[in-house]
N, C-alpha and C. Protein backbone atom coordinates (compact mmCIF):
# COMPACT_ATOMS: atom_id res chain seq x y z
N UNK A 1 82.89 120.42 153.69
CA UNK A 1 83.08 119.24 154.47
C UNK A 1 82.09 119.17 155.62
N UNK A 2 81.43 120.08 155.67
CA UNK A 2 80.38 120.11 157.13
C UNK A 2 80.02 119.07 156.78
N UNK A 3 79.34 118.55 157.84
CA UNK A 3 78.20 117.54 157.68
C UNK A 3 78.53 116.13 157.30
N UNK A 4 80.08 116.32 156.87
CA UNK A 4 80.55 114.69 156.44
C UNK A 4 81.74 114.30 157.70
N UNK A 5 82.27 112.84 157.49
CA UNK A 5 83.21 112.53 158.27
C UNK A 5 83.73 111.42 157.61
N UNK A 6 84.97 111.34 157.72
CA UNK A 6 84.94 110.05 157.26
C UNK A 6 85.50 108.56 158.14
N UNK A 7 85.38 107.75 157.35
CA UNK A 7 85.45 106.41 158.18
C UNK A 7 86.70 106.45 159.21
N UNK A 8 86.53 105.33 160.51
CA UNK A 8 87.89 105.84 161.41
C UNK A 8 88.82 104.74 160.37
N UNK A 9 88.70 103.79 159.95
CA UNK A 9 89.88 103.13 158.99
C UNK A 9 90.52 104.53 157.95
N UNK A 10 89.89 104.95 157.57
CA UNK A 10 90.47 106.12 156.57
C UNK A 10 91.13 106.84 157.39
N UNK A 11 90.62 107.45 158.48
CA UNK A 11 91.25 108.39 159.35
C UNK A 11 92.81 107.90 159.73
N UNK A 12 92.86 106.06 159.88
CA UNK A 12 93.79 105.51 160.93
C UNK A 12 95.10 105.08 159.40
N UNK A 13 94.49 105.19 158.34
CA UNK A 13 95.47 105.54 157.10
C UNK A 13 96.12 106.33 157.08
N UNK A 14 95.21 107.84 157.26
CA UNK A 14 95.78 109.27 157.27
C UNK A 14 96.95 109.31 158.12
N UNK A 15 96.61 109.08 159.20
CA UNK A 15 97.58 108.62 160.61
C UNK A 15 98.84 108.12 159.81
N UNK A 16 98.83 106.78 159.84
CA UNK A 16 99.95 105.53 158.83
C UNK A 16 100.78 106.45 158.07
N UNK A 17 100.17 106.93 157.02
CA UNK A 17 100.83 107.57 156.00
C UNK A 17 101.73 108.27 156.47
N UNK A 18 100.98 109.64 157.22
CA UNK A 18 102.08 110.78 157.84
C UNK A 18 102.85 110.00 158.84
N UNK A 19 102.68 109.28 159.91
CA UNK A 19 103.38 108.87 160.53
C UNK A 19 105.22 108.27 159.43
N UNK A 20 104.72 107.83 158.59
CA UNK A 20 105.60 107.42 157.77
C UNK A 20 106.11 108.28 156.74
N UNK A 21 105.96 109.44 156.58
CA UNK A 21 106.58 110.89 156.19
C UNK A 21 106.03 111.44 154.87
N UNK A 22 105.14 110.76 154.74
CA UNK A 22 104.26 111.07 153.29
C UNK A 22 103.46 112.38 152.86
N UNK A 23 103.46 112.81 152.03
CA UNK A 23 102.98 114.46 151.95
C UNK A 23 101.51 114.20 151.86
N UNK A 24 101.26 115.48 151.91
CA UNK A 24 99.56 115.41 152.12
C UNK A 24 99.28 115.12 150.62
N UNK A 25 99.43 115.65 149.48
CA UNK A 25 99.34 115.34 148.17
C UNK A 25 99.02 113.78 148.34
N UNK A 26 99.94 112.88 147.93
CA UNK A 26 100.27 111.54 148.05
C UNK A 26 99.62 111.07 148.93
N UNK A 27 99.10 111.38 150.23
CA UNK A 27 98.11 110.91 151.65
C UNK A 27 96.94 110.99 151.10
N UNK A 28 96.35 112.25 150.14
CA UNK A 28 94.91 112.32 149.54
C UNK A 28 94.86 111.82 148.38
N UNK A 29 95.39 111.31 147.53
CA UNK A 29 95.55 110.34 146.50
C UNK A 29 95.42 108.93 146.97
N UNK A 30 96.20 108.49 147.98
CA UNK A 30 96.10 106.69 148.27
C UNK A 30 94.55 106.84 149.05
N UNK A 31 94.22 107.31 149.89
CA UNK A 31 93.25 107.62 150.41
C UNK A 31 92.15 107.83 150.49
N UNK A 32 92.01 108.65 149.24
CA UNK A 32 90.64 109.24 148.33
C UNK A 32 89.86 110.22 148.80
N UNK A 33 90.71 111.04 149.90
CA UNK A 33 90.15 112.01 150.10
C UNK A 33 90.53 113.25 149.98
N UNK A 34 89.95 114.57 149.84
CA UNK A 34 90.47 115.32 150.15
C UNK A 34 91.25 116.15 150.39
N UNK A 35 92.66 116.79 149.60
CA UNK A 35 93.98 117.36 150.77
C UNK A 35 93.61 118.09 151.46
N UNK A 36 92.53 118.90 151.60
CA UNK A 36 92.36 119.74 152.57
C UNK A 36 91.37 119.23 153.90
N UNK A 37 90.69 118.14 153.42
CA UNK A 37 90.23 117.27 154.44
C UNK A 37 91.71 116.85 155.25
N UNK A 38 92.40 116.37 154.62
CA UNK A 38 94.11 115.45 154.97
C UNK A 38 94.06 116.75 155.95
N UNK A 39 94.49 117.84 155.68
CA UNK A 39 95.24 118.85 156.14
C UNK A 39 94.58 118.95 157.41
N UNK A 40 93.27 118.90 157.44
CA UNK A 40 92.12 119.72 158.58
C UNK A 40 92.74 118.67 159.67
N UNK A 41 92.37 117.14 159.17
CA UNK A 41 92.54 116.18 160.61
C UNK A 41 93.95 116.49 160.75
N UNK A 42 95.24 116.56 159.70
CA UNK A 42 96.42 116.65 160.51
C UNK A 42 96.73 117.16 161.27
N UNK A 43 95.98 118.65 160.99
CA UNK A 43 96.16 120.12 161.75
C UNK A 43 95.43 119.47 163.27
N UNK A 44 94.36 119.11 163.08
CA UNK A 44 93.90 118.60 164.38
C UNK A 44 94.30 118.02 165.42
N UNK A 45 95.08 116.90 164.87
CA UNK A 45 95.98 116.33 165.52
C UNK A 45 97.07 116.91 166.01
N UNK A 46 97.86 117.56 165.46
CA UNK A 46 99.01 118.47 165.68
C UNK A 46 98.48 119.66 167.22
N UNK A 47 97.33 120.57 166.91
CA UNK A 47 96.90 121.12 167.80
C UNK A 47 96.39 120.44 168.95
N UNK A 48 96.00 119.15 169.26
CA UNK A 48 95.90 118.51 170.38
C UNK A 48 97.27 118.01 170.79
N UNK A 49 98.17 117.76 170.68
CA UNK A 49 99.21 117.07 170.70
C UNK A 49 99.40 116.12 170.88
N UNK A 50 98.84 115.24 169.76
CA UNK A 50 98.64 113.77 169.98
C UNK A 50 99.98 112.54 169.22
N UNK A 51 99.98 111.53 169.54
CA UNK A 51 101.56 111.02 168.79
C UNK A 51 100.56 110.03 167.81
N UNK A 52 101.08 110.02 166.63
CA UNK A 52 100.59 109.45 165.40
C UNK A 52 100.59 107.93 166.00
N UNK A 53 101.49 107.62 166.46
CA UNK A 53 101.59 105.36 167.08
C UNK A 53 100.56 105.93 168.20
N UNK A 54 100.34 106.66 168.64
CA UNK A 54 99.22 106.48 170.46
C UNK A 54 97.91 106.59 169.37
N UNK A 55 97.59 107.03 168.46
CA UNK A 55 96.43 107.35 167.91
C UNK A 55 95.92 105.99 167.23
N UNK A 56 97.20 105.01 166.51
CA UNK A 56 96.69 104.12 165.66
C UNK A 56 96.35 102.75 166.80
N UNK A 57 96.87 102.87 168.26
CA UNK A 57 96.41 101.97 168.98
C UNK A 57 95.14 102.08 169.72
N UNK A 58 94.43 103.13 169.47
CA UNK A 58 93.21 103.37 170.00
C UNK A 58 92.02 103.02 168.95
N UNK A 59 91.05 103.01 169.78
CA UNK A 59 90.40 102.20 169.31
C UNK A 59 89.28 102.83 168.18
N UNK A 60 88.32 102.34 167.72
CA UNK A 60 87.76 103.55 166.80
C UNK A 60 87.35 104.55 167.44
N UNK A 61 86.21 103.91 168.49
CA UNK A 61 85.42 105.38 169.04
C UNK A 61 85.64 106.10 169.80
N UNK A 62 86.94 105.74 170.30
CA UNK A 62 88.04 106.90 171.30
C UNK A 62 88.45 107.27 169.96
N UNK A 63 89.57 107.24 169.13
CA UNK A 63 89.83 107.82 167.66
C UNK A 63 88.69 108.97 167.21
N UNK A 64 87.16 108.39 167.39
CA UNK A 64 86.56 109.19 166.81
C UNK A 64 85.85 110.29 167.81
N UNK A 65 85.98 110.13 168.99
CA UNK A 65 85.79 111.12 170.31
C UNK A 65 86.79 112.37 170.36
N UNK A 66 88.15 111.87 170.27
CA UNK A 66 89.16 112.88 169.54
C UNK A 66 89.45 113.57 168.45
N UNK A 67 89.04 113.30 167.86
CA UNK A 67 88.99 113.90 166.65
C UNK A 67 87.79 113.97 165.28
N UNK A 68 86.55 114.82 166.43
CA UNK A 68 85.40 114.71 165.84
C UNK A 68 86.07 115.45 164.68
N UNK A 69 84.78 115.79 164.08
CA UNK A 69 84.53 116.07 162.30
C UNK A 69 85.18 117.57 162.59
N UNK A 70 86.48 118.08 162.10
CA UNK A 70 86.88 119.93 162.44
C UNK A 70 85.77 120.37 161.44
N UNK A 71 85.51 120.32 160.28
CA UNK A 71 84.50 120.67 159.75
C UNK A 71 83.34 121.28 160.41
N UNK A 72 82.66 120.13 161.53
CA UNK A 72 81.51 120.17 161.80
C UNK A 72 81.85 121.62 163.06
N UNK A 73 80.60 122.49 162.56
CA UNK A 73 80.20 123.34 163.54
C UNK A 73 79.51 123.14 164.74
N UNK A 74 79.95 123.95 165.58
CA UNK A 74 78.71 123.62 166.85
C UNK A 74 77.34 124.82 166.85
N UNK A 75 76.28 124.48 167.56
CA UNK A 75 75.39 124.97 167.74
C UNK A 75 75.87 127.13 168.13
N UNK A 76 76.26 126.35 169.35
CA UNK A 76 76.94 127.86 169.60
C UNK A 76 77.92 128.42 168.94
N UNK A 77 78.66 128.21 168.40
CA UNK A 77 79.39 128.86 167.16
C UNK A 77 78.48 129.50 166.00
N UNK A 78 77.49 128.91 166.00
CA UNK A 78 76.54 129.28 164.88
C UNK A 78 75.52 130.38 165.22
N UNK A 79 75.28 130.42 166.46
CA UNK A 79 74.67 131.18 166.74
C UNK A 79 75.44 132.74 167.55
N UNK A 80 76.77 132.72 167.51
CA UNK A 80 77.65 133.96 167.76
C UNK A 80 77.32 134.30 166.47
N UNK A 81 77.90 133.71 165.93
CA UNK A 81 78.37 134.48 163.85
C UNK A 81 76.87 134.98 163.33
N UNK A 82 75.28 134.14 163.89
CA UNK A 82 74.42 134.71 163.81
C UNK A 82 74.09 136.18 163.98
N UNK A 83 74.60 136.36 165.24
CA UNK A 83 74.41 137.77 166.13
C UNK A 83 75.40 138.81 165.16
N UNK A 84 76.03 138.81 164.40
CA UNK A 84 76.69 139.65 163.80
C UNK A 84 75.79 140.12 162.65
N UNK A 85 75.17 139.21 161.58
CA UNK A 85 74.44 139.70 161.27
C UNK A 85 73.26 140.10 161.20
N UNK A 86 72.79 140.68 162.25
CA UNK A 86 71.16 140.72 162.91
C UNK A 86 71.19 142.23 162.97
């Protein structure tokens, strides 16, 4: 998943769905993405402690300020895990 993200409408589905008690199975089927993509942003969300209705009233690029890509690595992360094998 590095390097990808997906749309904030997809994201604000993901949201919808669980908000409405739907399993991740069934969330990555209507959706078309992923369950373990599903899983990463849920987990995301869950670890910020964010409320599924405060998330779907925001707007995209606050939506997408919060909950950049978990996938995506940072520079410095990449370059610790570097130093291990050197």
């Amino acid at each position: 998943m590095a390097g990808k993200t997906i749309t904030m409408s997809k994201l604000k589905k993901i949201i919808r769905h669980r908000d409405n008690g739907r399993a991740l199975q069934i969330i990555s089927k209507t959706v078309g993405i992923a369950r373990n993509t599903v899983k990463k942003y849920l987990q995301l969300i869950e670890a910020k402690n964010l409320g599924y209705g405060n998330l779907l009233d925001m707007g995209d690029e606050v939506l997408d300020a919060l909950l950049a890509d978990p996938g995506h690595t940072s520079e410095q992360r990449f370059v610790d895990l570097e130093a291990f094998f050197l």
